[in-house]
C-alpha atoms as a PDB file:
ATOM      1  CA  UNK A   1      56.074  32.066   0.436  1.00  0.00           C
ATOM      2  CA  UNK A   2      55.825  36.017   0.203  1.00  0.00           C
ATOM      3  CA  UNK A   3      52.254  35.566   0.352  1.00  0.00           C
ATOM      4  CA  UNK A   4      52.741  33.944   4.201  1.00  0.00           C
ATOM      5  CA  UNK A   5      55.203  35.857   5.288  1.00  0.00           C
ATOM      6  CA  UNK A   6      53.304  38.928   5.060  1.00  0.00           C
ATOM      7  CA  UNK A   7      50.277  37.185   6.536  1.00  0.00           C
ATOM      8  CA  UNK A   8      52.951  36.376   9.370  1.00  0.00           C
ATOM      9  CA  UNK A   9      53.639  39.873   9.662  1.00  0.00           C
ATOM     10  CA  UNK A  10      50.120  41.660  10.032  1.00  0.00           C
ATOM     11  CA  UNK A  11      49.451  39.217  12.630  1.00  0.00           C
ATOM     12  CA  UNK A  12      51.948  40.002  14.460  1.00  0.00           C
ATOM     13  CA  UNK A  13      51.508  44.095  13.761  1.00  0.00           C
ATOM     14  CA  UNK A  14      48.193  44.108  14.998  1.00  0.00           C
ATOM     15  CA  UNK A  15      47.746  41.623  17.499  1.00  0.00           C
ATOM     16  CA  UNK A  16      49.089  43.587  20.037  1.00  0.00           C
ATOM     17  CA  UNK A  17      46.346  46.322  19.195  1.00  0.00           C
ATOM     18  CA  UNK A  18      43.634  44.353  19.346  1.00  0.00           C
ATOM     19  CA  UNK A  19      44.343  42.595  23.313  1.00  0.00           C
ATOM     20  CA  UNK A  20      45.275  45.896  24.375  1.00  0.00           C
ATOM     21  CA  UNK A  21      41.810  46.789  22.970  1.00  0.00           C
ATOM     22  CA  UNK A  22      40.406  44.093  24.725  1.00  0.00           C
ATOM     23  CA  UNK A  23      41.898  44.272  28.096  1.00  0.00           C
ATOM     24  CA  UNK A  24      41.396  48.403  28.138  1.00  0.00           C
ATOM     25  CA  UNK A  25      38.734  48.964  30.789  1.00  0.00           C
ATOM     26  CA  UNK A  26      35.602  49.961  29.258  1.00  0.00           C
ATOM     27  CA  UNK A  27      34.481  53.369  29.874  1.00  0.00           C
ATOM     28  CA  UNK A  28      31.040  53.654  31.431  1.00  0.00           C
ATOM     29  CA  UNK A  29      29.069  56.561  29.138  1.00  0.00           C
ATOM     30  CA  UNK A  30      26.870  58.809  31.460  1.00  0.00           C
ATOM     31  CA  UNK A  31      23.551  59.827  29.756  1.00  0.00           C
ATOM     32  CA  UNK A  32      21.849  61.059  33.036  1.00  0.00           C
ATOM     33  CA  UNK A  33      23.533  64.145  35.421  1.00  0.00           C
ATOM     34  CA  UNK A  34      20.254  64.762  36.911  1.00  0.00           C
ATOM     35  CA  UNK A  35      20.968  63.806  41.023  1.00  0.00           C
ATOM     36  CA  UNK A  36      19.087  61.315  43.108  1.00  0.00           C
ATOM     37  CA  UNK A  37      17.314  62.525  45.851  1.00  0.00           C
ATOM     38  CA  UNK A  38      19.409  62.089  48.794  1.00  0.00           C
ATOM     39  CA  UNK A  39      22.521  63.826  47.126  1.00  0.00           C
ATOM     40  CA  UNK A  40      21.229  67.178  47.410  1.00  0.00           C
ATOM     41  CA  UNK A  41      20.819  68.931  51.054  1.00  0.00           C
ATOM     42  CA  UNK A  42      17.909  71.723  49.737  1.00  0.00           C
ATOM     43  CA  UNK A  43      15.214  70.916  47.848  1.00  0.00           C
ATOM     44  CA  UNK A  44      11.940  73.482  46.823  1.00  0.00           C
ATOM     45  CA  UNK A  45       8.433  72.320  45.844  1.00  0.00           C
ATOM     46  CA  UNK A  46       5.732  74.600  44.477  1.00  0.00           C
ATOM     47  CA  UNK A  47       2.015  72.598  43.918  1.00  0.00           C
ATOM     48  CA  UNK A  48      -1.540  73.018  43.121  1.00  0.00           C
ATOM     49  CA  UNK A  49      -3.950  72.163  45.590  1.00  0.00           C
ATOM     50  CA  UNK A  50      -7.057  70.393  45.143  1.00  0.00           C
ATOM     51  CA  UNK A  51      -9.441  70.925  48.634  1.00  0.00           C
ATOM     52  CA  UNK A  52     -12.302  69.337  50.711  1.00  0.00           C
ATOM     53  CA  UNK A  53     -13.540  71.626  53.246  1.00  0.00           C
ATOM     54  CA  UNK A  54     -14.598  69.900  56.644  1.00  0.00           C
ATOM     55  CA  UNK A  55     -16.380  70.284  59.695  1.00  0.00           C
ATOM     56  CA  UNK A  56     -16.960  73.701  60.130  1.00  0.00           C
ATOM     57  CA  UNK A  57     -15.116  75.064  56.899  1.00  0.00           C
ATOM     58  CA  UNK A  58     -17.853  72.745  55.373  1.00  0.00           C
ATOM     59  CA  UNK A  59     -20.715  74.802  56.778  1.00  0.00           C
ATOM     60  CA  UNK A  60     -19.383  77.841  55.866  1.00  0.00           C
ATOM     61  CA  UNK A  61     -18.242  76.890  52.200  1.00  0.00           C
ATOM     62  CA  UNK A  62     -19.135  72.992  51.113  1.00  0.00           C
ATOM     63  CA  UNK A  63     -17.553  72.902  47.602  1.00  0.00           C
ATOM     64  CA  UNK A  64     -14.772  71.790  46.793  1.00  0.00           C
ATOM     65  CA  UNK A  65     -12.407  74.180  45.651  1.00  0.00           C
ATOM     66  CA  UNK A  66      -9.203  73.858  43.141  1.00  0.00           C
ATOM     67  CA  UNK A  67      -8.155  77.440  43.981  1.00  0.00           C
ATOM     68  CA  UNK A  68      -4.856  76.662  46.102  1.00  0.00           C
ATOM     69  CA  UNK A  69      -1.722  76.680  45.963  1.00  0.00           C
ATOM     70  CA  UNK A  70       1.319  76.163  48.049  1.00  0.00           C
ATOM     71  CA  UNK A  71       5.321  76.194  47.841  1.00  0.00           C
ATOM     72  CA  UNK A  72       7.949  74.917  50.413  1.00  0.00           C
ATOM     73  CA  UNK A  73      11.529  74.760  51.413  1.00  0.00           C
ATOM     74  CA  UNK A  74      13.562  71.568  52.875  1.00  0.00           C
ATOM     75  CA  UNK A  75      16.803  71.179  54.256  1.00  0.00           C
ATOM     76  CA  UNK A  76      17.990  67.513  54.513  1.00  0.00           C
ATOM     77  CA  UNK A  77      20.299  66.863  57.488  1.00  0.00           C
ATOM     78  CA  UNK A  78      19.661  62.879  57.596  1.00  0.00           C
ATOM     79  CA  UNK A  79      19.562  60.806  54.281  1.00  0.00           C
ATOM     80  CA  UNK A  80      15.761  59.937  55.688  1.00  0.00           C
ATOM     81  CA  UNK A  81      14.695  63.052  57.353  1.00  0.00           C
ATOM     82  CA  UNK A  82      14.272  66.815  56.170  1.00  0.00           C
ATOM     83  CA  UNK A  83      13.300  69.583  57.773  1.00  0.00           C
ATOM     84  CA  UNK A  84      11.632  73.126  56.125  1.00  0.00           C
ATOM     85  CA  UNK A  85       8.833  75.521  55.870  1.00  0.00           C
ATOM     86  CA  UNK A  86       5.457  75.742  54.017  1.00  0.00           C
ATOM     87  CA  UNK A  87       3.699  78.844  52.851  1.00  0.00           C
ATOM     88  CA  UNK A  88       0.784  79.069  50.558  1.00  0.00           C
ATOM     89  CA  UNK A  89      -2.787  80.532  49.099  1.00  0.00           C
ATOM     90  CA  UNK A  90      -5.718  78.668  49.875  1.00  0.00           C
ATOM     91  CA  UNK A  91      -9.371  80.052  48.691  1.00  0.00           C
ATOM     92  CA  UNK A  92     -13.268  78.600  49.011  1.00  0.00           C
ATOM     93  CA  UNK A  93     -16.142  80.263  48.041  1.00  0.00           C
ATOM     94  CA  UNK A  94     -19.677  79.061  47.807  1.00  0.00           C
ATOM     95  CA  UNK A  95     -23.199  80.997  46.931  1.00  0.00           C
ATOM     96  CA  UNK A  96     -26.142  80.376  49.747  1.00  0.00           C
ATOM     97  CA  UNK A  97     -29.393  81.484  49.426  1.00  0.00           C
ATOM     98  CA  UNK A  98     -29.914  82.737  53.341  1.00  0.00           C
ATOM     99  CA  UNK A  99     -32.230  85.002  55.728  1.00  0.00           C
ATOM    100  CA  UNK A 100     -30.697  87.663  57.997  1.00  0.00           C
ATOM    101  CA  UNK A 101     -32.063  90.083  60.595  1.00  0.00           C
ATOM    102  CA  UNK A 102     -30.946  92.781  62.297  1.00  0.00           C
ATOM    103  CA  UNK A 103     -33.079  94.972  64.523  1.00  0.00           C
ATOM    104  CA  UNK A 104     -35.880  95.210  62.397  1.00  0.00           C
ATOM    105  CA  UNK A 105     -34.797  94.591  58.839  1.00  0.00           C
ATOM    106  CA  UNK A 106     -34.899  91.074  57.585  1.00  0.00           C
ATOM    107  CA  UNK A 107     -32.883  90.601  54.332  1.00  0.00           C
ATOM    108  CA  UNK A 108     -33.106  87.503  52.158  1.00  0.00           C
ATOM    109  CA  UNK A 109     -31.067  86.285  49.182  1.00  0.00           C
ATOM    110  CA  UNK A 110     -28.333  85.027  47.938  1.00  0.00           C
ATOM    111  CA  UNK A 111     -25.303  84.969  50.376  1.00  0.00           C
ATOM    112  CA  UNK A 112     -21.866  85.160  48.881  1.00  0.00           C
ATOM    113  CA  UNK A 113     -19.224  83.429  50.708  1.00  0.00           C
ATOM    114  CA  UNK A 114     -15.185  83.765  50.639  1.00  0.00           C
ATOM    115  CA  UNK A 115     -12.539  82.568  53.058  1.00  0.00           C
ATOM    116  CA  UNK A 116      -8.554  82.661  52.637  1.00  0.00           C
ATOM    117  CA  UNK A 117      -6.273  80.706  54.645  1.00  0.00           C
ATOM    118  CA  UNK A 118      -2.333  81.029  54.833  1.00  0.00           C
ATOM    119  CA  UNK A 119      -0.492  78.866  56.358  1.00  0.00           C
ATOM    120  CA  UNK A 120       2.829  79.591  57.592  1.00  0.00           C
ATOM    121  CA  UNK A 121       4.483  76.269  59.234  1.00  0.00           C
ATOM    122  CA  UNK A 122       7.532  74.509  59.587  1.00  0.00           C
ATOM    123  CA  UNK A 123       7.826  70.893  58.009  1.00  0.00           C
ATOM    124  CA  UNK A 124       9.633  67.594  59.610  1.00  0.00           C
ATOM    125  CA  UNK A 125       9.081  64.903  56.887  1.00  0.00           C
ATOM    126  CA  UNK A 126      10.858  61.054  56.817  1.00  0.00           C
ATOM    127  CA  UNK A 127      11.918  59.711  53.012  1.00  0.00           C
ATOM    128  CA  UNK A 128      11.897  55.940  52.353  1.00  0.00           C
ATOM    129  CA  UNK A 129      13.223  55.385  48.790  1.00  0.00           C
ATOM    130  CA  UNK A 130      11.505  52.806  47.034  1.00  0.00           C
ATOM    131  CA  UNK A 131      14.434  51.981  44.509  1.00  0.00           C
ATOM    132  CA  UNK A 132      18.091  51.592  44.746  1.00  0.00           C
ATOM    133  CA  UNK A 133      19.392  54.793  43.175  1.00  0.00           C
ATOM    134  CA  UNK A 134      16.846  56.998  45.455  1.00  0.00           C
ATOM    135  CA  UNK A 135      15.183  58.554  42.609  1.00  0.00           C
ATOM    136  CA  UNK A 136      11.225  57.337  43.530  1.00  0.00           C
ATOM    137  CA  UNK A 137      10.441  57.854  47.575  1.00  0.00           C
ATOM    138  CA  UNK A 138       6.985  57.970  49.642  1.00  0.00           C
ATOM    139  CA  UNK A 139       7.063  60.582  52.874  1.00  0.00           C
ATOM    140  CA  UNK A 140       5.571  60.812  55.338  1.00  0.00           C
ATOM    141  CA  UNK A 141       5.301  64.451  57.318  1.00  0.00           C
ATOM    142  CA  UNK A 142       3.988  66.740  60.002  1.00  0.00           C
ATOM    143  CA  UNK A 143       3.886  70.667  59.969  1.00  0.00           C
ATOM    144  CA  UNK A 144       2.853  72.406  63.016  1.00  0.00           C
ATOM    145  CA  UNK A 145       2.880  76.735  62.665  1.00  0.00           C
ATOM    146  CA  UNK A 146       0.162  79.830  61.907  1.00  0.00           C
ATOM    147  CA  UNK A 147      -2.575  79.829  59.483  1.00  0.00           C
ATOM    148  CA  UNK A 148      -4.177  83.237  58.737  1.00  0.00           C
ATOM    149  CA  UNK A 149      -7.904  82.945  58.344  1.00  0.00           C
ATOM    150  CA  UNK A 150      -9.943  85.553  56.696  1.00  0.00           C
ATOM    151  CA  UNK A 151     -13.819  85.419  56.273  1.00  0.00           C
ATOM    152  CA  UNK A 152     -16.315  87.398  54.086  1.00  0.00           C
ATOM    153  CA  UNK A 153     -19.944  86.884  53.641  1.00  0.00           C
ATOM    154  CA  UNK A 154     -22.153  89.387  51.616  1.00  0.00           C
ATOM    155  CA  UNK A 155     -25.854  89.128  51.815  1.00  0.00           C
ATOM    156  CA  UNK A 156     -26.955  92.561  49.637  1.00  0.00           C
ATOM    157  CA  UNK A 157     -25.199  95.558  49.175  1.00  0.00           C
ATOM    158  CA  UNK A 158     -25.672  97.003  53.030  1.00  0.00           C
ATOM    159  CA  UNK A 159     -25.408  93.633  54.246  1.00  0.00           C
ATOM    160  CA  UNK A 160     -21.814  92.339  55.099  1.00  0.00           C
ATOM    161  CA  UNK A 161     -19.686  90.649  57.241  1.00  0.00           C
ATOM    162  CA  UNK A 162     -16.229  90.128  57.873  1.00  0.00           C
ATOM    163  CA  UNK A 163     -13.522  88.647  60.507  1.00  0.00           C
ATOM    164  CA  UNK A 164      -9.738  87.569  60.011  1.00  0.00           C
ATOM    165  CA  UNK A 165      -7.698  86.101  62.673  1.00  0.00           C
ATOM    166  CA  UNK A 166      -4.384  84.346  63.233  1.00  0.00           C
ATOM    167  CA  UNK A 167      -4.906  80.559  64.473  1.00  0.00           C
ATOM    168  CA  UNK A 168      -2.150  78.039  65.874  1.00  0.00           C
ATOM    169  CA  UNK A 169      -2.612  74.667  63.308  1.00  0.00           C
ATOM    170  CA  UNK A 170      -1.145  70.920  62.278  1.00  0.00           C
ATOM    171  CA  UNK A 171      -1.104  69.736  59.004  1.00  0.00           C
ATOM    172  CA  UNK A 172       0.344  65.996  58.572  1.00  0.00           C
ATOM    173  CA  UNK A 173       0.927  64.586  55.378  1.00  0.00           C
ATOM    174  CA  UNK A 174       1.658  61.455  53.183  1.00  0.00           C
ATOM    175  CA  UNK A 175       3.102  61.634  49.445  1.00  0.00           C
ATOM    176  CA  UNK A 176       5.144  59.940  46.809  1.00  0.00           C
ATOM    177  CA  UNK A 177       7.862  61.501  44.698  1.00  0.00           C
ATOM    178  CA  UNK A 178       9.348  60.162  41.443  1.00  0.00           C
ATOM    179  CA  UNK A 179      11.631  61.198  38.522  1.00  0.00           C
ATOM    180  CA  UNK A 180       9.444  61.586  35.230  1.00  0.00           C
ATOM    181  CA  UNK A 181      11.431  63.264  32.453  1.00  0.00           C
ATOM    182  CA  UNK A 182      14.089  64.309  33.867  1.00  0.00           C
ATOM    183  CA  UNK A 183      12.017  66.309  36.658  1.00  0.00           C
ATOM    184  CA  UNK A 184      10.430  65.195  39.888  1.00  0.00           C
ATOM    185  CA  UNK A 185       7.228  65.202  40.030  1.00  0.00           C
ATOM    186  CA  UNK A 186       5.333  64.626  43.731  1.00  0.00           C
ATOM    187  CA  UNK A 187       1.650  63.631  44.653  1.00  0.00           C
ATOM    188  CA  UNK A 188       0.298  64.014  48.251  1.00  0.00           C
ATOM    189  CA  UNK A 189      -2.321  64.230  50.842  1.00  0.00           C
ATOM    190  CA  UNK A 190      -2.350  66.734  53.539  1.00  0.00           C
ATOM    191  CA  UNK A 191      -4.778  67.437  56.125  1.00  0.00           C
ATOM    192  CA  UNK A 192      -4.959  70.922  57.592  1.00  0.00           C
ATOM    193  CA  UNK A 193      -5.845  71.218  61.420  1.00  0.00           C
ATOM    194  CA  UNK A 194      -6.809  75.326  62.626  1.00  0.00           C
ATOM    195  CA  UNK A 195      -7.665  75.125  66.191  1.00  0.00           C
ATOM    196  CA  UNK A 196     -10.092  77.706  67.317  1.00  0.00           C
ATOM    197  CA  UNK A 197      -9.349  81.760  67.730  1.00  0.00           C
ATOM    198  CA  UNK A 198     -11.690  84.135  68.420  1.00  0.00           C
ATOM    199  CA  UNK A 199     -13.199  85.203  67.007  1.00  0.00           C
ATOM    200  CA  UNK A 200     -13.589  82.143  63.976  1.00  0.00           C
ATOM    201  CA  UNK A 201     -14.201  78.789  64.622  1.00  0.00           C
ATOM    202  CA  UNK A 202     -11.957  75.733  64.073  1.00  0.00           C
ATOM    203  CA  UNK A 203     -11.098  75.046  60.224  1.00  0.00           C
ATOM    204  CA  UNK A 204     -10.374  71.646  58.929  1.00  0.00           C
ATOM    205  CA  UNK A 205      -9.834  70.790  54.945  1.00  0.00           C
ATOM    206  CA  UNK A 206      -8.582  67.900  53.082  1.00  0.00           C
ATOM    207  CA  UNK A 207      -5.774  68.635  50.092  1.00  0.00           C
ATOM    208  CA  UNK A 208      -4.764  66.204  47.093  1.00  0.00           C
ATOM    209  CA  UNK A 209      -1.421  68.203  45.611  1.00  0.00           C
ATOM    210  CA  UNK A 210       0.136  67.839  42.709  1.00  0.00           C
ATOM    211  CA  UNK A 211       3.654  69.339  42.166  1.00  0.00           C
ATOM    212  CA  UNK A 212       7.398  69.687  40.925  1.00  0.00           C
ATOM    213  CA  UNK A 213      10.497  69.143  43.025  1.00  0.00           C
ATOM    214  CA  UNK A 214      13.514  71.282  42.708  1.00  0.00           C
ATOM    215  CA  UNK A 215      16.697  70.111  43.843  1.00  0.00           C
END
């Protein structure tokens, strides 16, 4: 009798604990504070720049060069649409074996080639976010601004030639963005447009980019 009476009497001690620890809402435990990407209104990218020289940048320098680089600042005033500002470093060089004159020298040989273009442009770009929580997006962009353009070619050591010039330009673009790690990680095309100046011709170059997002 003892025996069930006590039983009786834990029941009754604890089973009020145990539906209050049933019926307590549970508390949702937050493992990632890293925000989604329409939370933020600025975001920064830096990337490297992988580029295909056409047309005329072709002629002058046909290789494709990995020496690029390029960073940019975006302001989001619409969940979809940002808009910013793209600087950057962009080199080709190439070696050509080639024949001058002038007057009445003739010089033949190998022709080193180097040309450096800067862009400085602003950016409109439209988001579309693949998942629900906005953390993976493809965009889709245009930048319209200046691109310096500087040109050296060196056939011997008397030889020379050089020009640099400011030029009015487009570059529209098309990229993906995801979360990797805890950091967001972006892949894109852009083309670059450099209408003519005098005294260069028009430039126009391909550019894969891979980069980091900063929010």
């Amino acid at each position: 009798m003892k025996r069930l009476l006590c039983l009786l009497l834990t029941c009754l001690f604890f089973s009020p604990a145990y539906v209050a620890a049933q019926t307590k809402p549970k508390q949702r435990l937050v493992t990632d504070l890293s925000p989604n990407l329409t939370d933020p209104r600025a975001q920064a990218k830096v990337s490297w720049n992988l580029m295909l020289p056409l047309a005329d940048t072709a002629e002058f320098t046909p290789s494709i060069s990995p020496a690029g680089f390029s960073f940019e600042f975006n302001y989001r005033f619409r969940p979809e649409l940002t808009v910013g500002f793209l600087s950057g470093w962009h080199s080709f060089d190439s070696k050509e074996f080639d024949t001058r004159t002038a007057g009445l020298v003739t010089v033949t040989g190998t022709e080193y080639r180097d040309r450096t273009i800067i862009p400085l442009v602003g950016l409109l770009t439209y988001h579309y976010s693949l998942t629900d929580d906005d953390r993976a997006q493809v965009f889709l962009g245009l930048g319209a601004g200046m691109f310096y353009v500087e040109s050296l070619s060196t056939l011997g050591v008397l030889n020379a030639q050089y020009q640099a010039s400011n030029h009015f330009g487009l570059t529209p673009n098309i990229g993906i963005v995801g979360e990797f790690l805890s950091q967001y990680l972006f892949a894109e095309f852009r083309w670059n447009y450099v209408f003519e100046s005098d005294p260069q011709a028009a430039q126009s170059y391909l550019s894969f980019n891979l980069g980091m997002l900063f929010l």
